[in-house]
Protein backbone atom coordinates (compact mmCIF):
# COMPACT_ATOMS: atom_id res chain seq x y z
CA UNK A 1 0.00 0.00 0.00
CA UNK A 2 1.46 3.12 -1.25
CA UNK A 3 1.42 6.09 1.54
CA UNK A 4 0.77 9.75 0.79
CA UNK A 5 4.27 11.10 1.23
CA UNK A 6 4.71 8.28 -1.08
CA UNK A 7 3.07 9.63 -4.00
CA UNK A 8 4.34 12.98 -3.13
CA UNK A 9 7.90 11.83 -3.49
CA UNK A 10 7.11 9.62 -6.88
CA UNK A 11 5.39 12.71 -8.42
CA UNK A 12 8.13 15.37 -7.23
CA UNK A 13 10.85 12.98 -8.85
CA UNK A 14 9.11 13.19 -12.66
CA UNK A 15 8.64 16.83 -12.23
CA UNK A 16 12.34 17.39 -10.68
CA UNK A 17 13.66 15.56 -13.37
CA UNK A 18 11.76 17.19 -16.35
CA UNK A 19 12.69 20.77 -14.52
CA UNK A 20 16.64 19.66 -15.17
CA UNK A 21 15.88 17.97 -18.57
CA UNK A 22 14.33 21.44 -19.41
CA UNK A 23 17.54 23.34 -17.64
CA UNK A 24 20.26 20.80 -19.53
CA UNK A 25 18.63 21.69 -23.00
CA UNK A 26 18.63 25.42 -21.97
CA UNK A 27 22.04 25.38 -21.23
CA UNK A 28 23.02 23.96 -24.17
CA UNK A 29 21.18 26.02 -26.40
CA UNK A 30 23.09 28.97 -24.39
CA UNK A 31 26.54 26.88 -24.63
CA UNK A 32 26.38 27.16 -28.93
CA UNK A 33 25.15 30.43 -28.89
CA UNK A 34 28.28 31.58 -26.49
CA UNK A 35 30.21 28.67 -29.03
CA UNK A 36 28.95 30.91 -32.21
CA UNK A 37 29.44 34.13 -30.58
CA UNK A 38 33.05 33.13 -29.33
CA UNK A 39 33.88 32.55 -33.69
CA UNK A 40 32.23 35.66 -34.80
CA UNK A 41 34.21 37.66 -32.17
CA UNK A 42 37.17 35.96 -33.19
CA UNK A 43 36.57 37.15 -36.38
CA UNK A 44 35.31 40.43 -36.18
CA UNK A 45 39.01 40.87 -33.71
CA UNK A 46 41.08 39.70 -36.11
CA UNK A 47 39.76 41.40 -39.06
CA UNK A 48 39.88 44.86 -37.04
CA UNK A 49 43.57 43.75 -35.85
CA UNK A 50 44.57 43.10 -39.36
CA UNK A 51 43.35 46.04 -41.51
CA UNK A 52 44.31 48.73 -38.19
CA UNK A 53 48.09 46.80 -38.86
CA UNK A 54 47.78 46.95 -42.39
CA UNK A 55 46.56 50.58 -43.10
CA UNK A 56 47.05 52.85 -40.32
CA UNK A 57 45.11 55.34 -38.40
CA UNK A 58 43.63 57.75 -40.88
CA UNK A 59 42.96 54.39 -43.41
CA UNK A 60 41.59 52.42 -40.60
CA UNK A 61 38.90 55.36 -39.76
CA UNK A 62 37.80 54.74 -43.07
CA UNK A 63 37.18 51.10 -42.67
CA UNK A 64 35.35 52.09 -39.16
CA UNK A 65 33.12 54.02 -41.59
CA UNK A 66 32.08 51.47 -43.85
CA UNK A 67 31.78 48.58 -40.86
CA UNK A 68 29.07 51.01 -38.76
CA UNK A 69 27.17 51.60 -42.48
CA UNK A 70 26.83 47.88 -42.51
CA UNK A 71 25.62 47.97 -39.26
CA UNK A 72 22.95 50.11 -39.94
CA UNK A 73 21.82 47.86 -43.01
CA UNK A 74 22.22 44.58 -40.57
CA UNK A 75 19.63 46.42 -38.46
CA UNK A 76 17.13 47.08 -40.98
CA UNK A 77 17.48 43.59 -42.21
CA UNK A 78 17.23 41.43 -38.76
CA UNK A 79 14.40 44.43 -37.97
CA UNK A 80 12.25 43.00 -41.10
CA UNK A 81 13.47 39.59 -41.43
CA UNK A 82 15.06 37.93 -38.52
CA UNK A 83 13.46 39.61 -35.69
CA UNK A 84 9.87 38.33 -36.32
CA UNK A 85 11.43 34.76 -37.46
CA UNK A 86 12.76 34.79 -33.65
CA UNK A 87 10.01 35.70 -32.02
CA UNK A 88 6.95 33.90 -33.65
CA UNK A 89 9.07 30.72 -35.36
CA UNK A 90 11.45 30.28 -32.11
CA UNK A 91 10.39 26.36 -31.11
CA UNK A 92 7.87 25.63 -33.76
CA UNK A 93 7.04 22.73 -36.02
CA UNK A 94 9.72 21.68 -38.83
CA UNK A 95 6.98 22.48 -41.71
CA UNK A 96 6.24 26.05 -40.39
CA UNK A 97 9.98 26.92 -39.44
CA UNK A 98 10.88 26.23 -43.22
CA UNK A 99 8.35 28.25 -44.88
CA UNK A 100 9.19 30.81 -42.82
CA UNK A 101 12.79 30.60 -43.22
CA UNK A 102 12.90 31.01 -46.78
CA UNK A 103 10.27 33.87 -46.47
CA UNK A 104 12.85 35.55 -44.19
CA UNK A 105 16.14 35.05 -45.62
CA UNK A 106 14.37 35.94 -49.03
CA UNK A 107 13.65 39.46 -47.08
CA UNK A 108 17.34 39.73 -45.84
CA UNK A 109 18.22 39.16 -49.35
CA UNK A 110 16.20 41.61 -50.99
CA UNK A 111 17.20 44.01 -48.34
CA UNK A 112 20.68 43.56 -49.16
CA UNK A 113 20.47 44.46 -52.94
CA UNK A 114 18.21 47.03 -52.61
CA UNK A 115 20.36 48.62 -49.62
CA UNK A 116 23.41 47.51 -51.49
CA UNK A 117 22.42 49.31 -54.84
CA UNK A 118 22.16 52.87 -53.15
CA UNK A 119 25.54 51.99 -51.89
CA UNK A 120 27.23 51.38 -55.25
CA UNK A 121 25.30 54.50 -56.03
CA UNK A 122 26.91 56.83 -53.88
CA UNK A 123 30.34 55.51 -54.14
CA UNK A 124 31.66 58.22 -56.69
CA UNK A 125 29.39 60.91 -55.57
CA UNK A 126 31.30 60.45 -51.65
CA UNK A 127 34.79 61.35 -53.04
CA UNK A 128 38.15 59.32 -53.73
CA UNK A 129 39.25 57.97 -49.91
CA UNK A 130 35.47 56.99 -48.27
CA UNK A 131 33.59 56.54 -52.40
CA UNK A 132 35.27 53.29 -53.02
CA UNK A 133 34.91 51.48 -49.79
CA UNK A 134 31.04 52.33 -49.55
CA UNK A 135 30.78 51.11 -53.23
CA UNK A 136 32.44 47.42 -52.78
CA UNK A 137 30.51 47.47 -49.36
CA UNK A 138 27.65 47.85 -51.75
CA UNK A 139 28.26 44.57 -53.66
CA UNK A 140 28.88 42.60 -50.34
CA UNK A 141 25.76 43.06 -48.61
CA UNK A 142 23.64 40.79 -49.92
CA UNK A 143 25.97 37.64 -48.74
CA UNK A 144 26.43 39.72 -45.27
CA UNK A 145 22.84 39.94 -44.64
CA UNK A 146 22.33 36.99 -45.87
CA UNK A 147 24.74 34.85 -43.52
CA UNK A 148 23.36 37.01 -40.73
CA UNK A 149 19.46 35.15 -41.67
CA UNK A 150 20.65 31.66 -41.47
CA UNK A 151 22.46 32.17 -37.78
CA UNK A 152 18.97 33.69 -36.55
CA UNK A 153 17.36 30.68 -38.40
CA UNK A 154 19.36 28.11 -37.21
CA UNK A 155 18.89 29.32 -33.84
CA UNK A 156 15.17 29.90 -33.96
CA UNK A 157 15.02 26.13 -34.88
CA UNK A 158 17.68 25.30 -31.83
CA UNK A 159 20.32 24.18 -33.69
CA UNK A 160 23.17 26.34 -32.62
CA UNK A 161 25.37 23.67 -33.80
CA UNK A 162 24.80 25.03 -37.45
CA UNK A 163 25.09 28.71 -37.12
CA UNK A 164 28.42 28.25 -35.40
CA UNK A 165 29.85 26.21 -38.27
CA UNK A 166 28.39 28.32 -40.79
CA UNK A 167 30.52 30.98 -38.50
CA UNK A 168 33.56 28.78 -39.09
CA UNK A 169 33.17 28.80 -42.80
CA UNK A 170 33.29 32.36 -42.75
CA UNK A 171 36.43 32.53 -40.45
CA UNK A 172 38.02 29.94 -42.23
CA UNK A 173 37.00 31.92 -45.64
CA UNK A 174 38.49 35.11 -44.42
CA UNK A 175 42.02 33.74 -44.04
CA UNK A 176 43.21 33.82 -47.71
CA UNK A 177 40.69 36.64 -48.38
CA UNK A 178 43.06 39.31 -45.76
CA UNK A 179 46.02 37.64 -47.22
CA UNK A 180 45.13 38.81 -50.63
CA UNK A 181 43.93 42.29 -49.56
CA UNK A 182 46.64 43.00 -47.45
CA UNK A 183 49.18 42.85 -50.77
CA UNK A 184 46.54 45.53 -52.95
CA UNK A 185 46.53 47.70 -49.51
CA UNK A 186 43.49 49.31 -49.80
CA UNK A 187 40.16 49.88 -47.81
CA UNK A 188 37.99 48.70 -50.74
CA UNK A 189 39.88 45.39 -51.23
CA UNK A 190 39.83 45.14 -47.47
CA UNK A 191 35.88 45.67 -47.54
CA UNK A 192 35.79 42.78 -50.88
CA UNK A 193 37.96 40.64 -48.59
CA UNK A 194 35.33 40.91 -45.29
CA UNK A 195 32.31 40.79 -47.27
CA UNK A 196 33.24 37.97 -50.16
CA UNK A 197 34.49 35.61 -47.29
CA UNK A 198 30.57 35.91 -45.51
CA UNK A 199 29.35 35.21 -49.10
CA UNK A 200 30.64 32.24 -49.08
CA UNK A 201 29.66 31.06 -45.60
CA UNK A 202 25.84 32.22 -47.15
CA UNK A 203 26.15 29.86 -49.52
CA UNK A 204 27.03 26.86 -47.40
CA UNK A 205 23.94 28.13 -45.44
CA UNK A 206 21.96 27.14 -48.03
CA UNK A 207 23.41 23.29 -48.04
CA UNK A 208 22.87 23.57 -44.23
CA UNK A 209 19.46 24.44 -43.85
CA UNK A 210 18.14 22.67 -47.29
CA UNK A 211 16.46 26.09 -47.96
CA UNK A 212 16.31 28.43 -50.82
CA UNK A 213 16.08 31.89 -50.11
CA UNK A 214 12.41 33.42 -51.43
CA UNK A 215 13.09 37.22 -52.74
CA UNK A 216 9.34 36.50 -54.02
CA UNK A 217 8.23 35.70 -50.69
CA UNK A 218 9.89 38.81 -48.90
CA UNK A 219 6.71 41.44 -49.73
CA UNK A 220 4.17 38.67 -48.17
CA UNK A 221 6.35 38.33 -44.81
CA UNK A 222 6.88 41.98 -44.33
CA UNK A 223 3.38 42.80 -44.73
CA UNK A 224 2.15 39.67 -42.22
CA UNK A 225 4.91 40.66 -39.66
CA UNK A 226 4.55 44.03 -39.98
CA UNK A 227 3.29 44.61 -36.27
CA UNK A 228 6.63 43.53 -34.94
CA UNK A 229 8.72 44.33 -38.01
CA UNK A 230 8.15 47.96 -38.52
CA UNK A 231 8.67 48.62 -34.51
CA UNK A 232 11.85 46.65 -34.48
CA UNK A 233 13.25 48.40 -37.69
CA UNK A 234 12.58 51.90 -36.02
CA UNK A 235 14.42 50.11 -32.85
CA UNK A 236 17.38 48.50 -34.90
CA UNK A 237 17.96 51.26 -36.90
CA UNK A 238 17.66 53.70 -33.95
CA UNK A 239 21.04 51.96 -32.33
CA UNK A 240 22.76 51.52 -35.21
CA UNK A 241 21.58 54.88 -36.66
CA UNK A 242 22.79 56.21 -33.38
CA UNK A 243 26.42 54.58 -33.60
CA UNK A 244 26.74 56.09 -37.09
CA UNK A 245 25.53 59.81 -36.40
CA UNK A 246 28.36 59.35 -33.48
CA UNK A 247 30.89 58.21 -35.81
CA UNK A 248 29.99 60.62 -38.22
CA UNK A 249 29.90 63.85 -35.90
CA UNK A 250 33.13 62.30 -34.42
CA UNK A 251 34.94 62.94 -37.62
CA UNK A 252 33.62 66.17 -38.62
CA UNK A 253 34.76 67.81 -35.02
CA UNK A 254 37.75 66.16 -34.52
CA UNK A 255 38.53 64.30 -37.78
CA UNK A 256 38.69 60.48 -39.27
CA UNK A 257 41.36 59.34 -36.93
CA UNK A 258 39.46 60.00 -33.88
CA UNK A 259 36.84 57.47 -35.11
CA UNK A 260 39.69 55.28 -35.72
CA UNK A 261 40.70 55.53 -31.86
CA UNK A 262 37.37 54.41 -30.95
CA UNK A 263 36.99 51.70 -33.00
CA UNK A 264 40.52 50.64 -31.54
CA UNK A 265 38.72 50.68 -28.05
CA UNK A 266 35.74 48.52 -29.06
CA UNK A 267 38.29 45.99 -30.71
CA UNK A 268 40.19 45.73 -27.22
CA UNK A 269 36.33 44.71 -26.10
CA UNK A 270 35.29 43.09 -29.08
CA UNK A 271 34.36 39.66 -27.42
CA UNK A 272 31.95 41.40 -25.15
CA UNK A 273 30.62 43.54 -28.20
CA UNK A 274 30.49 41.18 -30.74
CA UNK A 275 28.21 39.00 -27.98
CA UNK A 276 25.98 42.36 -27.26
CA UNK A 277 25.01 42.84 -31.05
CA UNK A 278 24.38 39.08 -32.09
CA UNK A 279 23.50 37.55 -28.51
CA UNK A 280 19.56 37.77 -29.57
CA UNK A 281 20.10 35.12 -31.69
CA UNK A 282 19.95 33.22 -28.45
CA UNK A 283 18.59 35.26 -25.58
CA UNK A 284 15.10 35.97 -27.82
CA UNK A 285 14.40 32.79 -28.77
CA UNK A 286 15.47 31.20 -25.17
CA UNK A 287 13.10 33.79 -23.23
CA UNK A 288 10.14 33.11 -26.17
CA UNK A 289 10.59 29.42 -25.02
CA UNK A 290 10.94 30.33 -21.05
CA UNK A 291 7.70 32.49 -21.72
CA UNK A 292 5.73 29.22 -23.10
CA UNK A 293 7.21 26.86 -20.40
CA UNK A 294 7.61 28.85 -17.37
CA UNK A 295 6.84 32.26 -17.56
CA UNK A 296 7.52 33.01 -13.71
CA UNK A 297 10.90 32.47 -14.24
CA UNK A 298 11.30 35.00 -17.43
CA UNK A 299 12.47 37.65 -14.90
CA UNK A 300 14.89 35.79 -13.44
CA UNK A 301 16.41 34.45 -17.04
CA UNK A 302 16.19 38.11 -17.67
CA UNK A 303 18.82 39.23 -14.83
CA UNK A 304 20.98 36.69 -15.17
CA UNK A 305 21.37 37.18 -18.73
CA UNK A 306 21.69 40.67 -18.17
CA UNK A 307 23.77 40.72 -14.80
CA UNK A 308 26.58 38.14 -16.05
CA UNK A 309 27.24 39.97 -19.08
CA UNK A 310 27.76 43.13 -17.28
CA UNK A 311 30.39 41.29 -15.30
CA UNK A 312 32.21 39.73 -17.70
CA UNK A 313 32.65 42.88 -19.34
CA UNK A 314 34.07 44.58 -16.06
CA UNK A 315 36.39 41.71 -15.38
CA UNK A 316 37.53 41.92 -19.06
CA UNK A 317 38.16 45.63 -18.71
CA UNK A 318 40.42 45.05 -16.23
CA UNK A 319 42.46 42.83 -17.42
CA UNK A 320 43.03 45.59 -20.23
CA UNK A 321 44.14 48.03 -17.87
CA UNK A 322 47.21 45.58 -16.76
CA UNK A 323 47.99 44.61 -20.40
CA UNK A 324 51.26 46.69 -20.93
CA UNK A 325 51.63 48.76 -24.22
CA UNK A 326 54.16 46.37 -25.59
CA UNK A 327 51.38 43.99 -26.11
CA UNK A 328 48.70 46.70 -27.13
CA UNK A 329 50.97 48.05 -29.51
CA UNK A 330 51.39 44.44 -30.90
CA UNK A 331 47.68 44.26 -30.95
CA UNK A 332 46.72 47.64 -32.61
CA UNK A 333 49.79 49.30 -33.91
CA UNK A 334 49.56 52.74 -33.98
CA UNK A 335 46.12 53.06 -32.60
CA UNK A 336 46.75 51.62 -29.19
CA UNK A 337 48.07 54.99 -27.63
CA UNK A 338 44.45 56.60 -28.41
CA UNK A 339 42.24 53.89 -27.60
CA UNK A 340 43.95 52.55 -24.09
CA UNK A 341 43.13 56.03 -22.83
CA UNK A 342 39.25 55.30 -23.63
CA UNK A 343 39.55 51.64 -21.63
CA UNK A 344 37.35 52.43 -18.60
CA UNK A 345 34.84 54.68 -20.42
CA UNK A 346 34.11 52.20 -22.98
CA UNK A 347 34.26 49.21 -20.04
CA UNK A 348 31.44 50.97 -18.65
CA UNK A 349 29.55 51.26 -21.70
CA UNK A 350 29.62 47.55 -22.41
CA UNK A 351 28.78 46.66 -19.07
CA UNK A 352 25.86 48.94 -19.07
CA UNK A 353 24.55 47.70 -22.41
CA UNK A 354 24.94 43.91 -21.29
CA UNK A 355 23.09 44.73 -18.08
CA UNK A 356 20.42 46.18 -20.45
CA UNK A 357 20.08 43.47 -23.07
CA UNK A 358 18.82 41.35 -20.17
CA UNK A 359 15.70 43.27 -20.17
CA UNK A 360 15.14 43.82 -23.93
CA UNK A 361 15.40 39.96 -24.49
CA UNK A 362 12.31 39.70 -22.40
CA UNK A 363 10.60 42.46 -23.53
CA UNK A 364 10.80 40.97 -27.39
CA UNK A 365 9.64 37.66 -26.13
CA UNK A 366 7.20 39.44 -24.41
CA UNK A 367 6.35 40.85 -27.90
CA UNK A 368 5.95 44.08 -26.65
CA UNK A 369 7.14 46.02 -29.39
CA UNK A 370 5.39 49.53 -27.98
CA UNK A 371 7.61 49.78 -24.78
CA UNK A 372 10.72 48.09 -26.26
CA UNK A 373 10.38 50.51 -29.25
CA UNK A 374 10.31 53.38 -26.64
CA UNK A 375 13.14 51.92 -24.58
CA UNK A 376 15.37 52.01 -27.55
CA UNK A 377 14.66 55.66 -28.95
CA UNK A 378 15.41 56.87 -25.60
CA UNK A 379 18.98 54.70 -24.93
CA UNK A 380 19.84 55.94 -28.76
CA UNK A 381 19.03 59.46 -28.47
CA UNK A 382 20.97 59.12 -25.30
CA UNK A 383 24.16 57.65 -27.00
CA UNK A 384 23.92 60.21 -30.28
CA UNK A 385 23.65 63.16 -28.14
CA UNK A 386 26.40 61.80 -25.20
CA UNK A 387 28.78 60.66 -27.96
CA UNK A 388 28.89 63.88 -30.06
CA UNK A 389 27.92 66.46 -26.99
CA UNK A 390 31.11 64.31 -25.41
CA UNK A 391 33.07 65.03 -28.69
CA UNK A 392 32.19 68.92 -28.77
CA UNK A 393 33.33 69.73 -25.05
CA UNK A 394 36.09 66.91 -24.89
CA UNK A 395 37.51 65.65 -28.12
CA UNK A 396 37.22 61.67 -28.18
CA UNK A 397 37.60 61.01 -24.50
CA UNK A 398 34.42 63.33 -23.85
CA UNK A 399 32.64 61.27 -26.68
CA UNK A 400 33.70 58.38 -24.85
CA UNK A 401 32.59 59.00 -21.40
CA UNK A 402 29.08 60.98 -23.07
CA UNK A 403 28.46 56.94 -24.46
CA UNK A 404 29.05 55.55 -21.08
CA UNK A 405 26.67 57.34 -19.13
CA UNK A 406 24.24 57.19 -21.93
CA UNK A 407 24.87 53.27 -21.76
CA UNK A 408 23.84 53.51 -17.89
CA UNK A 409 20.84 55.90 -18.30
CA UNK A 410 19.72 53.63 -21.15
CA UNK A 411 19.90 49.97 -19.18
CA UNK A 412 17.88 51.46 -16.01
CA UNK A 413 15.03 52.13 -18.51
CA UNK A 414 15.07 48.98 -20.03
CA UNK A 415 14.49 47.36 -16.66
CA UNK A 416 12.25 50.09 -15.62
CA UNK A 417 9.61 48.83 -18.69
CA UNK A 418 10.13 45.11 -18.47
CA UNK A 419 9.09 45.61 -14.92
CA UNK A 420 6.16 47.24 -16.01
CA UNK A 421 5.52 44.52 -18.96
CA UNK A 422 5.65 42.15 -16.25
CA UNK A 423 3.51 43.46 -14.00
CA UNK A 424 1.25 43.69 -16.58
CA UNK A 425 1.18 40.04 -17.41
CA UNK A 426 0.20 38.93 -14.25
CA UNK A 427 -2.70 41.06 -13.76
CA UNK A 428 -4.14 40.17 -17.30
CA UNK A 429 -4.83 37.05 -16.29
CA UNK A 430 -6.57 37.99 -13.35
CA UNK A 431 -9.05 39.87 -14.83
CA UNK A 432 -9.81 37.48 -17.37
CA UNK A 433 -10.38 34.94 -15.10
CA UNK A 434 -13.01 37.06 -13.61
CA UNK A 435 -14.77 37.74 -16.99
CA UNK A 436 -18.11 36.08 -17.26
């Protein structure tokens, strides 16, 4: 005869057991997301190591210029394409994840020619040292973008295992690619190099996933998406708008080099920043599935996320300010004097933006597109004006330390609203219930 603390005990085990199955398959979702994030900062390092080396100060501020336009155009596309795949397609039968797959790369595609075209465009109208970088960053966009959708497929579909060896490709791609830009020396063949070596990690993408891309699919996704996509392009573009205005006023009140410096400074952190802009591959689709499974613990998730990445990017800022210049100037050549002055301003920065993405991850699961929208116009407005108000009343240190207080003001209202989302969750279902 079986007693009651009996049964308790048998049902407790099941439930204990499912609760760790659930945490184990969690974790190692997380593990090849920090896996694929680990390669594309690797990457992203070593190509901003490599052309700084290669080209100098004044050449290098060039590149910086061309790398923040793409991130502008990687914002519009993930806003339209790979956003809404995250968020609605994160967990969800094969059939549906493939149609919507090639629905969504087809969008990142289209984005990328159309985008890419008004580069090529304005190539020759920009002048001789910034024209030709812009125009072969033109022709490249389409297999950046592109390469971007798969990673934010694969992950929506859980296999993390793909995106970071579609990563590889491209890491393994850029190799020879440098090599053969270093010997023409120039930014354009430098932006070829970057952007041919992700076309070709696109492509594989394609073997990977079984998919073909659907440019005729892109106008039908965008227009059922369209109450998450047009919010989350305003957001994307907002932060990467806001990086470029700050690059841009940068140079214009203190000149190209200066951006230079403070792309030097975000190399020195580039594991921590690479992680920051691609870490929604993982964090969205992970807090969509803790919403479905066990919502009362999407706070939690939230601060964790949040909180450890804020952390790591203190502890990794400090191990900067011990590295002696021997080994900086190994690292960065002639822009390491510049950007070791900016190390704890742009420390801070990270950590406040890592502390932050905690609380936009659940607010995009939460698929509340209103307050995360308003979230991100205020922490952008905050960084455009506190970069270039820094830059008028301090040169680049002043822009630096305008960003990092920006970066705080902008993480305490991202908390501040997915409290409030929160809140607002529970009490729904109260008041339903009480619906006759």
């Amino acid at each position: 005869m079986t007693t009651e603390g009996e049964k308790t005990t048998a049902t407790a085990a099941p439930a204990g057991s499912a609760r760790r199955t659930v945490t184990r398959a969690v974790v190692g979702r997380l593990s090849w997301g920090l896996a694929d994030q680990a390669a594309s900062s690797l990457s992203n390092f070593a190509v901003g190591v490599y052309v700084a080396r290669s080209l100098g100060l004044t050449a290098f501020g060039v590149f910086s210029l061309a790398w923040v336009t793409y991130g502008v155009v990687l914002s519009v596309s993930r806003g339209l394409a790979t956003d809404p795949l995250v968020v609605r397609f994160s967990g969800v039968p094969d059939a549906s994840w493939r149609g919507a797959v090639a629905r969504s790369s087809g969008t990142a595609l289209g984005v990328g020619a159309v985008i890419g075209a008004g580069c090529l465009a304005a190539g020759p109208v920009l002048g001789s040292s910034v024209g030709p970088a812009f125009g072969c960053l033109g022709v490249v966009l389409p297999g950046l973008l592109l390469q971007d959708a798969w990673r934010y497929s694969f992950f929506a579909a859980g296999a993390g295992r793909k995106a970071f060896v579609n990563d590889v490709v491209w890491g393994v791609a850029l190799v020879p690619a440098m090599v053969v830009a270093a010997r023409v020396g120039s930014v354009a063949a430098f932006v070829l190099a970057w952007g041919g070596s992700a076309a070709v990690a696109a492509l594989y993408g394609c073997f990977q996933s079984g998919i073909r891309p659907r440019l005729t699919g892109a106008r039908e996704w965008v227009r059922d998406h369209h109450d998450l996509g047009y919010r989350y392009l305003v957001e994307n573009t907002s932060v990467s708008g806001a990086s470029q205005l700050r690059a841009y006023g940068l140079g214009a009140i203190v000149g190209v080099g200066a951006v230079g410096v403070i792309r030097g400074s975000e190399l020195l952190l580039g594991p921590f920043l690479a992680v920051l802009m691609g870490l929604t591959l993982v964090t969205v689709a992970e807090a969509a599935r803790m919403l479905r499974q066990a919502p009362h613990r999407l706070g939690r998730f939230c601060l964790l996320l949040g909180g450890g990445q804020a952390v790591a990017a203190l502890l990794w800022g400090a191990v900067l300010l011990l590295m002696p210049d021997r080994a900086g100037e190994l690292v960065l050549g002639d822009v390491w004097p510049g950007a070791s002055e900016l190390i704890v301003p742009a420390t801070l920065s990270v950590a406040g933006a890592g502390l932050g993405s905690g609380a936009a991850a659940g607010l995009r699961a939460l698929g509340a597109a209103r307050l995360s929208l308003r979230c991100q116009l205020f922490a952008s407005a905050c960084y455009a004006g506190g970069g270039i108000g820094g830059a008028a009343v301090g040169g680049t240190i002043g822009s630096a330390w305008g960003v990092a207080t920006a970066s705080a003001c902008g993480s305490a209202v991202w908390w501040l609203q997915l409290r409030s989302a929160l809140r607002e969750r529970h009490r729904t279902p109260l008041r339903e219930e009480r619906t006759p």
